[in-house]
Protein backbone atom coordinates (compact mmCIF):
# COMPACT_ATOMS: atom_id res chain seq x y z
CA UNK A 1 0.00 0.00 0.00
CA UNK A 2 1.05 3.41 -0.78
CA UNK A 3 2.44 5.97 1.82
CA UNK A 4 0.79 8.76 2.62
CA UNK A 5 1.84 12.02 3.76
CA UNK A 6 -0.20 14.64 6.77
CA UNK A 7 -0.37 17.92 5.29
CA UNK A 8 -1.94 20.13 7.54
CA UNK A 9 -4.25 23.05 5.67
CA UNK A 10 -3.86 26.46 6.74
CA UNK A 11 -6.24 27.92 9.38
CA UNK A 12 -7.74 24.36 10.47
CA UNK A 13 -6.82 21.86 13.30
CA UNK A 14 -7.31 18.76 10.84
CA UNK A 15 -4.96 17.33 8.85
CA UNK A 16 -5.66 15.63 4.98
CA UNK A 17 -4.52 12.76 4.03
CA UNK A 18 -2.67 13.14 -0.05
CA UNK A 19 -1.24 10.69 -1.37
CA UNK A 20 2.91 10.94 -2.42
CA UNK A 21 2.02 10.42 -6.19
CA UNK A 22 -0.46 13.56 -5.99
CA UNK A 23 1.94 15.91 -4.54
CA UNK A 24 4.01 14.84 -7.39
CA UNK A 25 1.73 15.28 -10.07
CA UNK A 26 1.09 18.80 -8.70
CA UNK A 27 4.49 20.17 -8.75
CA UNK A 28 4.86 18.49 -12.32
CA UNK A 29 2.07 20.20 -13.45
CA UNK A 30 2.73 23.30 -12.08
CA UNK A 31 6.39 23.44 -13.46
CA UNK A 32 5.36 22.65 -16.76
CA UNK A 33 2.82 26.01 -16.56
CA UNK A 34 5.82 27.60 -15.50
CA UNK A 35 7.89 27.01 -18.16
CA UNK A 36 5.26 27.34 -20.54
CA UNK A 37 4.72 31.10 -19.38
CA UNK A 38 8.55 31.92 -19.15
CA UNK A 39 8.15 30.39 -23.00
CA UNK A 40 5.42 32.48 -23.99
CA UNK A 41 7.40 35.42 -22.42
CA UNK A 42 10.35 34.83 -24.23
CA UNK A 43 8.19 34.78 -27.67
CA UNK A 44 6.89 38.25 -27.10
CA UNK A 45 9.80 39.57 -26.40
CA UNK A 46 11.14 38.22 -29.22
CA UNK A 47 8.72 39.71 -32.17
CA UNK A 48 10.01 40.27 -35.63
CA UNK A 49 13.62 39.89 -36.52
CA UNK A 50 14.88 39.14 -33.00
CA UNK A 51 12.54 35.59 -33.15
CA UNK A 52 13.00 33.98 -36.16
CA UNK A 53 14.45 31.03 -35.60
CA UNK A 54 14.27 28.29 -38.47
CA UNK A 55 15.55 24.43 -38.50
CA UNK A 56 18.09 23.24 -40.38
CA UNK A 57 17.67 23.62 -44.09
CA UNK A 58 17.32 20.25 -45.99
CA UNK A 59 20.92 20.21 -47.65
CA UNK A 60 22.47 20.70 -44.46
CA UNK A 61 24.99 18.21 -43.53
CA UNK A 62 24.25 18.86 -39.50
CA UNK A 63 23.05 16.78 -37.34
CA UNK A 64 19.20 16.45 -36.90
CA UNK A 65 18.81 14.94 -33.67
CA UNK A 66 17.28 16.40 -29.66
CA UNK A 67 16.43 19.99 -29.96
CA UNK A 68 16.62 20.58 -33.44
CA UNK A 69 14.93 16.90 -34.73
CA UNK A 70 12.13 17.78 -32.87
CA UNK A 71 11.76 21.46 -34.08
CA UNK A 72 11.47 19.90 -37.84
CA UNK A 73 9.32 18.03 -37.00
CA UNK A 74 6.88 20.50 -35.30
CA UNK A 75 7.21 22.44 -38.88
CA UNK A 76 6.95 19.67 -40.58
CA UNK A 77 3.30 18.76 -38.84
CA UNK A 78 2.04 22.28 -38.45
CA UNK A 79 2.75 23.76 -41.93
CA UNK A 80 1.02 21.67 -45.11
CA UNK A 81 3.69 22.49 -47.71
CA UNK A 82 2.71 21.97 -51.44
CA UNK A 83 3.95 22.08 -54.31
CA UNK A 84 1.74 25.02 -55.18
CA UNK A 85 1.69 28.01 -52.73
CA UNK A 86 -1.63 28.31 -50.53
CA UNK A 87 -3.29 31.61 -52.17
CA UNK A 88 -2.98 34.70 -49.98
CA UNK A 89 -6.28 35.28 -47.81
CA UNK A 90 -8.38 38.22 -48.43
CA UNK A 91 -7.40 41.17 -46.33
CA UNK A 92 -10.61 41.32 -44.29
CA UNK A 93 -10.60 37.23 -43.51
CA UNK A 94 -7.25 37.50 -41.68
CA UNK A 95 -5.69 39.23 -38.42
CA UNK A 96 -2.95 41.31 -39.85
CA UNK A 97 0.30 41.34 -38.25
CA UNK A 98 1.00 45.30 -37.04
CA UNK A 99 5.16 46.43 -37.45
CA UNK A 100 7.16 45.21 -34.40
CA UNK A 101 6.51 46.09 -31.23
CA UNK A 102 9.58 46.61 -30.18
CA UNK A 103 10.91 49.81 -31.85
CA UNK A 104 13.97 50.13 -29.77
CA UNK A 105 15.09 47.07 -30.86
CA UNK A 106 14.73 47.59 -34.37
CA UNK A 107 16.43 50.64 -33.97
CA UNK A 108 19.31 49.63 -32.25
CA UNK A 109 19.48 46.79 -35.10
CA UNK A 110 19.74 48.37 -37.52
CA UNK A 111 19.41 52.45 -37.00
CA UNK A 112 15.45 52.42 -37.77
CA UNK A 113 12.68 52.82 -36.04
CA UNK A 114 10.06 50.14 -36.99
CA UNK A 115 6.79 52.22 -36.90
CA UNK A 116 7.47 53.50 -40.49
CA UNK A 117 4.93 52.48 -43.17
CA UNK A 118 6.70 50.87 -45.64
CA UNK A 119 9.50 48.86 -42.94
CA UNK A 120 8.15 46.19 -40.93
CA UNK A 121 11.20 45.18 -39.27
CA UNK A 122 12.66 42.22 -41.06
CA UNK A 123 16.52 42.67 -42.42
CA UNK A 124 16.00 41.52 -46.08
CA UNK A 125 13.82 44.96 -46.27
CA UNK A 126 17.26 46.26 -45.70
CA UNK A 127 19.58 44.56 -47.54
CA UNK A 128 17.43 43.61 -50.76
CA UNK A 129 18.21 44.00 -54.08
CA UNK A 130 21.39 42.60 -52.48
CA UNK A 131 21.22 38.36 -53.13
CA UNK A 132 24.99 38.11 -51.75
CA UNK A 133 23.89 39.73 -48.41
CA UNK A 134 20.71 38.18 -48.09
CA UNK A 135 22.38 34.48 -48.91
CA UNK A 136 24.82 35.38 -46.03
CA UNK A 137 22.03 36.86 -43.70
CA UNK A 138 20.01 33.98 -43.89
CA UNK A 139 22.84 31.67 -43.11
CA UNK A 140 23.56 33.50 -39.85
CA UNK A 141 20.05 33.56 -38.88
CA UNK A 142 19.33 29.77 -39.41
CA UNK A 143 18.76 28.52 -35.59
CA UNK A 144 19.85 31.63 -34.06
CA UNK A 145 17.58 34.81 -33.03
CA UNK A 146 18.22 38.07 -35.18
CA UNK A 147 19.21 39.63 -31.77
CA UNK A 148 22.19 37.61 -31.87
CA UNK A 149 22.85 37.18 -35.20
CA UNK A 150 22.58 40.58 -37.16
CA UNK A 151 25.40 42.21 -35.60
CA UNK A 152 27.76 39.44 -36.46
CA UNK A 153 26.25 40.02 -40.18
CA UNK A 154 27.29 43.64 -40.46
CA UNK A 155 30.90 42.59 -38.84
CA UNK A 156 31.36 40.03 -40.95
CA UNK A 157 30.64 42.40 -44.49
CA UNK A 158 32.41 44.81 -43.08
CA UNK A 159 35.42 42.68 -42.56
CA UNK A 160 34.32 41.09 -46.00
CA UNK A 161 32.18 43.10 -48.33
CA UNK A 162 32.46 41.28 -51.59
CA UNK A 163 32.53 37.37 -52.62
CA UNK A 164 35.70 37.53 -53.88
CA UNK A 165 37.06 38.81 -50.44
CA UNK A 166 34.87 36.14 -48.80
CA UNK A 167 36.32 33.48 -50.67
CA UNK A 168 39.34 34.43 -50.12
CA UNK A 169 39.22 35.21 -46.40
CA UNK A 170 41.22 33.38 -43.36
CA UNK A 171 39.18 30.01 -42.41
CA UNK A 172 40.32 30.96 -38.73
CA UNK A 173 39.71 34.15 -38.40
CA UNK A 174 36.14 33.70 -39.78
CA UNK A 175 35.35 30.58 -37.74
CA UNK A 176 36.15 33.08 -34.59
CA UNK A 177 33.84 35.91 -35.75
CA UNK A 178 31.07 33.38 -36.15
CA UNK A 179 31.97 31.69 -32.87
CA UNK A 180 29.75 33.88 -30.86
CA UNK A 181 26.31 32.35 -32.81
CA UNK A 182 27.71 28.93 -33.12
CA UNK A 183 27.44 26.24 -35.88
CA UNK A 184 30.73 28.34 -36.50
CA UNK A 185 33.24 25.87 -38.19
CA UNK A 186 30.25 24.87 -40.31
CA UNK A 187 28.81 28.33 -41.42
CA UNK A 188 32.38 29.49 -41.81
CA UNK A 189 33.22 26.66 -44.62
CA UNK A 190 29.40 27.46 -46.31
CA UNK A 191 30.04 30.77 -46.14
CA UNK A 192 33.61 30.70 -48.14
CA UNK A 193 31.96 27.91 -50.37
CA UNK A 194 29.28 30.56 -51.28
CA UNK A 195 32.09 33.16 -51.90
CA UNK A 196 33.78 30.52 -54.20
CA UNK A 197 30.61 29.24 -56.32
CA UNK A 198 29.71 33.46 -56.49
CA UNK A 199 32.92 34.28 -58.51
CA UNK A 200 33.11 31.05 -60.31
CA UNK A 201 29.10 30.77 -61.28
CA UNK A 202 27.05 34.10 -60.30
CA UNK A 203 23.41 33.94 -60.42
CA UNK A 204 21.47 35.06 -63.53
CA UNK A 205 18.33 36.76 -64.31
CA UNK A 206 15.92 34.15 -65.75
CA UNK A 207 18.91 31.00 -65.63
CA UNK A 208 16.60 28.85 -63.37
CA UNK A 209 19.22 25.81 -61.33
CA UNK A 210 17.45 22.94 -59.80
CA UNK A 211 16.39 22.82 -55.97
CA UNK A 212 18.02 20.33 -53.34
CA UNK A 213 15.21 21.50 -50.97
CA UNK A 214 12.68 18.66 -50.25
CA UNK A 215 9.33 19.61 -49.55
CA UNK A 216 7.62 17.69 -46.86
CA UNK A 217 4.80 15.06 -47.32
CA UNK A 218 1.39 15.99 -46.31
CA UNK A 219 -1.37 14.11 -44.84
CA UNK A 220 -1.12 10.71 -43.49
CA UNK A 221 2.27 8.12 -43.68
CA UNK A 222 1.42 5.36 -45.90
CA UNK A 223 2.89 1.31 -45.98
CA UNK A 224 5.39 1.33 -49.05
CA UNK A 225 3.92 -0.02 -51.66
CA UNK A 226 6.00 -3.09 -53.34
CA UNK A 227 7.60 -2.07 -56.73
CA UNK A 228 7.63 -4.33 -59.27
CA UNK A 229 10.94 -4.95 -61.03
CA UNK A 230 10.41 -2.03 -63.68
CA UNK A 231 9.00 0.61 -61.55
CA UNK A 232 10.46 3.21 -60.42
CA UNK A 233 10.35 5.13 -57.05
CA UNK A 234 8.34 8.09 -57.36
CA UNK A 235 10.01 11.27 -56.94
CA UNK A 236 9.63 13.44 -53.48
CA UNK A 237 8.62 17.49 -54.49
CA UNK A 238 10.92 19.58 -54.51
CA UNK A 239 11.13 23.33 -53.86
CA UNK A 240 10.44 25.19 -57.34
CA UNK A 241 13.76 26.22 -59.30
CA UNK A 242 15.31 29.50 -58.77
CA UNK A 243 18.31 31.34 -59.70
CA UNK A 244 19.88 30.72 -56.86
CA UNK A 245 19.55 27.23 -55.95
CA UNK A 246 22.75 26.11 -57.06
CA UNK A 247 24.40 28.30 -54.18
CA UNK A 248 25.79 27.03 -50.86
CA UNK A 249 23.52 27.71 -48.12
CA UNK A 250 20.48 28.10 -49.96
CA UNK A 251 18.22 26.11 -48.00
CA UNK A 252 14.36 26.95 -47.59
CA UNK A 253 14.37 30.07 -45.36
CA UNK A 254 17.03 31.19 -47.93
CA UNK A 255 14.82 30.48 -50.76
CA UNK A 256 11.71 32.28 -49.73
CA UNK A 257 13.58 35.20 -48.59
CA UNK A 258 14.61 35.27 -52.00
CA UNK A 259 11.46 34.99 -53.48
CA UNK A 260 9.56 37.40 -51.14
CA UNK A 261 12.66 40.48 -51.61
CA UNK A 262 13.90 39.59 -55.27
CA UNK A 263 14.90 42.38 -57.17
CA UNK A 264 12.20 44.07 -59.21
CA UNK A 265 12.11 44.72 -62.91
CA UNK A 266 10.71 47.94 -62.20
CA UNK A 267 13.06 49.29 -59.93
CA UNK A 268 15.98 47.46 -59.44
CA UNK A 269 17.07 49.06 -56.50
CA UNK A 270 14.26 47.49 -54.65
CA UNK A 271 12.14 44.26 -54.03
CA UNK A 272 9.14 43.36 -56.01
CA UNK A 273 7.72 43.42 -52.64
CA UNK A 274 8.08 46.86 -51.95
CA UNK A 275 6.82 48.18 -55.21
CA UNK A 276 4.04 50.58 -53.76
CA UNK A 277 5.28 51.48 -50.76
CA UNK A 278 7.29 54.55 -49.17
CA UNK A 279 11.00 55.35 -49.20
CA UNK A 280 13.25 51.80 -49.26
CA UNK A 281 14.63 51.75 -45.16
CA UNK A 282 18.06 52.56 -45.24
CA UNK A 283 21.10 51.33 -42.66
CA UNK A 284 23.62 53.47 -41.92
CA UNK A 285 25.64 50.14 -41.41
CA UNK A 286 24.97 48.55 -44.61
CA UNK A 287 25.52 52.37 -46.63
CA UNK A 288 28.68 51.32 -44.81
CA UNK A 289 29.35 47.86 -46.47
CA UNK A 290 28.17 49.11 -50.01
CA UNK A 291 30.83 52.16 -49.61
CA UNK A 292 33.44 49.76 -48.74
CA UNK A 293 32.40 47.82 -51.87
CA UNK A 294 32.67 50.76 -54.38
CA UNK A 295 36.04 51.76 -52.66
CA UNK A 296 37.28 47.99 -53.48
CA UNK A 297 36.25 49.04 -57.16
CA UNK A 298 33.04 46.33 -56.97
CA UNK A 299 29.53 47.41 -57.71
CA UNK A 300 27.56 48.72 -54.52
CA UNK A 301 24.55 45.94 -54.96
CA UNK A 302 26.12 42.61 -55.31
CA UNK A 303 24.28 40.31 -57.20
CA UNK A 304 21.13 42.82 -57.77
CA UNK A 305 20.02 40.23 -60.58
CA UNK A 306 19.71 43.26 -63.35
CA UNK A 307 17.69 42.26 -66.16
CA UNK A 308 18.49 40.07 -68.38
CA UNK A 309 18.31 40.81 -72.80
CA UNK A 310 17.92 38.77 -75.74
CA UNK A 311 20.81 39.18 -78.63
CA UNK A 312 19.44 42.72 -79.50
CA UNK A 313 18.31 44.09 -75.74
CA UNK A 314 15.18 44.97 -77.32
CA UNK A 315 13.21 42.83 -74.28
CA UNK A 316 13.86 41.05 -70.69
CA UNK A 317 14.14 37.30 -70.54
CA UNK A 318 12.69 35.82 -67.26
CA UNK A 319 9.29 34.94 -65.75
CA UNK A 320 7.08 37.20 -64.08
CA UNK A 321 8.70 38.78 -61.13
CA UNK A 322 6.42 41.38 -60.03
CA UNK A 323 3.86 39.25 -58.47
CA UNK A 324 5.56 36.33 -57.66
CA UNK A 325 5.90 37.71 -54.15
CA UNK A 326 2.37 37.15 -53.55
CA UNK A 327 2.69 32.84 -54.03
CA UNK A 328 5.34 32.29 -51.43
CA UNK A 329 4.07 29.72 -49.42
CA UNK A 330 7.25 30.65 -46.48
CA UNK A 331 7.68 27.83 -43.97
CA UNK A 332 9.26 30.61 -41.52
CA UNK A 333 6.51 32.15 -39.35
CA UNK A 334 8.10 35.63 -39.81
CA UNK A 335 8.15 35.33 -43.38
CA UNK A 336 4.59 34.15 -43.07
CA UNK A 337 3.63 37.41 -41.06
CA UNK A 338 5.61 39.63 -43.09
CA UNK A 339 3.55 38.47 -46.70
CA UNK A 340 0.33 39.64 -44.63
CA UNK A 341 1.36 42.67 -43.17
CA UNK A 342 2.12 43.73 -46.74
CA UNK A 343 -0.73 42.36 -48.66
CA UNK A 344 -2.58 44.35 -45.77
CA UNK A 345 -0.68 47.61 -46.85
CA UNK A 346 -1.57 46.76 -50.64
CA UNK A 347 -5.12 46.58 -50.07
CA UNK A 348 -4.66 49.85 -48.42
CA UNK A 349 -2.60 51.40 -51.26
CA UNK A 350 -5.34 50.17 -53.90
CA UNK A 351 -8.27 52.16 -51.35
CA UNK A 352 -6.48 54.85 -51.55
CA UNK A 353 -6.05 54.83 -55.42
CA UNK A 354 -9.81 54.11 -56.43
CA UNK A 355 -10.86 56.97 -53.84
CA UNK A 356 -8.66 59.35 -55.55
C-alpha cells in the first residue's frame, strides 16, 4: 500500500490525508505552466527579426537529432507544404500582423525605427536588391535569433564586403567571428563555399538551377507499396527552381527570402515586394558595407540580378517577377507574417487609389 503524507491546511486543526504520487503530479504540473509562461514570455519579447528562428535547411549536412529533430518536425506537422503556394487570404478574412513592437530594438538593429509604413522590421527589407547579403544573412540567422545574429552580419561584411574577399578570407579568423552564434566551423566553410561558387558561377536573371530543398509530405504516412521490377520510385517534391539554388547555403528560409525580396524589374534598386510602398529603409551600417564595396572598385549591390536581354536588348528574358511575391508559401513564421502585413498595406494602397 502506498504511503501517505499529513499535510496540515492552513487555518484548520485537521490534517488531509494526499497521497505521495499527488503531490508529485502537482508540482509536475505546475512546473510545466511555469515554463510554458517563461516560454510564452520569451516569444513576445522576441517579435520580428529578434525571433525567427528556423531548422536546419534540408541540404544541411548537421546533425538532426534532440532539440533541433524535434523542431522539424513540429514544422513539418504544423505547416502543409505543397507544391503550389496556398493563395494569400483576403485582407478582411485574416488578423494582420502590425510592425514590431519593439521599436527600440529595431532601432538599435539596424538604425530604424520600426513604426514606419513601408519597414516592418525584417533585415532583407534592408539589404534587398542585395542576393549576396541576403544568402549570407540567412545563413547567420538559421537557428539563431536576429538579436544575436545581425550584428555578427554587419561585422562580418564589413570585414568582408564582396565574394571575392569572402572566398578568399582566413578560415580561422572567420570561424572566430562566427563563434559567438555557433554552428561556426560549419557556417564558416558554407560561407567561403558561397564566396567561391559566387565568382566562379554568379546567379542570372531568368537561368533557373534545380532545388536540393525537399518539400515535406502531407497528410497521413502510408505502408510502401512493393515495386515491381520495372518501376520506379516516385520522386519526393521539390522546392520550385530559382536562380539561386545552385548556391551554398540556400536552403528553404534562404529560398523564400529570395522569393519574397527579389529584385524588381521595375526598380531594381528594390524588391518586387516593396513596389508601392514609401521610401526603401536605409542602414547606416549597410551604406557602410556598399561604400566599402565601391572603394574595393566592386559594384555597390552585389548580385542585384539586373535584367536580363535577348541578342538585340530589345526585351527582358525571365518569368514574371512582379507578383511572384504574392505565391510564397514561407515555412518561416516571420516570413509568413511579413507576406500579410504587406498584402494588408496593398489593399490599403489600392483604397487609396480608387478613392482618388
Amino acid at each position: 500500500m502506498a504511503k501517505k503524507r499529513k499535510v496540515r491546511t492552513a487555518g484548520s486543526a485537521e490534517e488531509s490525508v494526499v497521497p505521495p504520487a499527488t503531490l508529485r503530479r502537482s508540482r509536475r504540473i505546475s512546473q510545466a505552466q511555469t515554463k510554458e509562461a517563461e516560454q510564452e514570455q520569451l516569444d513576445l519579447a522576441e517579435v520580428g527579426q529578434v525571433g525567427q528562428l528556423e531548422g536546419p535547411d534540408e541540404d544541411h549536412d548537421e546533425d538532426e537529432g534532440g532539440a533541433q529533430g524535434r523542431r522539424r518536425k513540429v514544422h513539418e506537422k504544423s505547416v502543409k507544404a505543397e507544391a503550389t503556394p496556398a493563395p494569400l487570404p483576403s485582407p478582411g478574412e485574416v488578423e494582420v500582423p502590425e510592425a514590431s513592437a519593439f521599436p527600440t530594438l529595431a532601432l538599435k538593429l539596424h538604425g530604424l525605427p520600426s513604426d514606419r509604413i513601408s519597414f516592418y522590421g525584417l533585415v532583407q527589407e534592408i539589404i534587398t536588391p542585395d542576393v549576396f547579403g541576403m544568402l549570407i544573412v540567412t545563413i547567420l540567422l538559421n537557428q539563431t535569433t536576429g538579436r544575436a545574429a545581425i550584428p555578427v552580419f554587419y561585422d562580418l561584411l564589413e570585414r568582408w564586403p564582396t565574394p571575392s574577399s569572402l572566398r578568399d578570407a582566413d578560415l580561422g579568423m572567420l570561424t572566430d567571428m562566427l563563434q559567438p552564434i555557433g554552428l561556426h566551423n560549419i557556417r564558416a566553410k558554407r560561407l567561403k563555399d558561397l564566396g567561391t561558387m559566387w565568382c566562379e558561377q554568379p546567379p542570372q536573371l531568368g537561368v533557373l538551377h534545380k532545388s536540393r530543398v525537399v518539400l515535406p509530405s502531407t497528410g497521413r504516412k502510408r505502408r510502401k507499396k512493393k515495386l515491381d521490377d520495372d518501376e520506379e520510385e516516385p520522386q519526393k517534391p521539390t522546392y520550385p527552381p530559382t536562380e539561386i539554388s545552385h548556391l551554398p547555403g540556400a536552403g528553404r528560409y534562404a529560398l523564400d527570402s529570395y522569393r519574397l525580396f527579389r529584385p524588381s524589374l521595375v526598380d531594381t534598386t528594390r524588391a518586387t515586394v516593396q513596389i508601392g510602398l514609401g521610401p526603401k529603409p536605409e542602414s547606416d551600417r549597410w551604406q557602410l558595407i556598399l561604400a566599402k564595396r565601391e572603394a574595393a572598385g566592386e559594384s555597390r549591390s552585389v548580385g542585384s540580378l539586373l535584367p536580363a536581354s535577348d541578342d538585340d536588348g530589345s526585351k527582358l528574358v525571365g518569368h514574371d517577377l512582379e507578383e511572384d511575391w504574392k505565391t510564397v508559401d514561407a515555412l518561416d513564421k516571420e516570413l509568413k507574417a511579413y507576406r500579410l502585413w504587406r498584402a494588408h498595406r496593398q489593399a490599403q494602397i489600392d483604397r487609396t487609389t480608387l478613392q482618388s
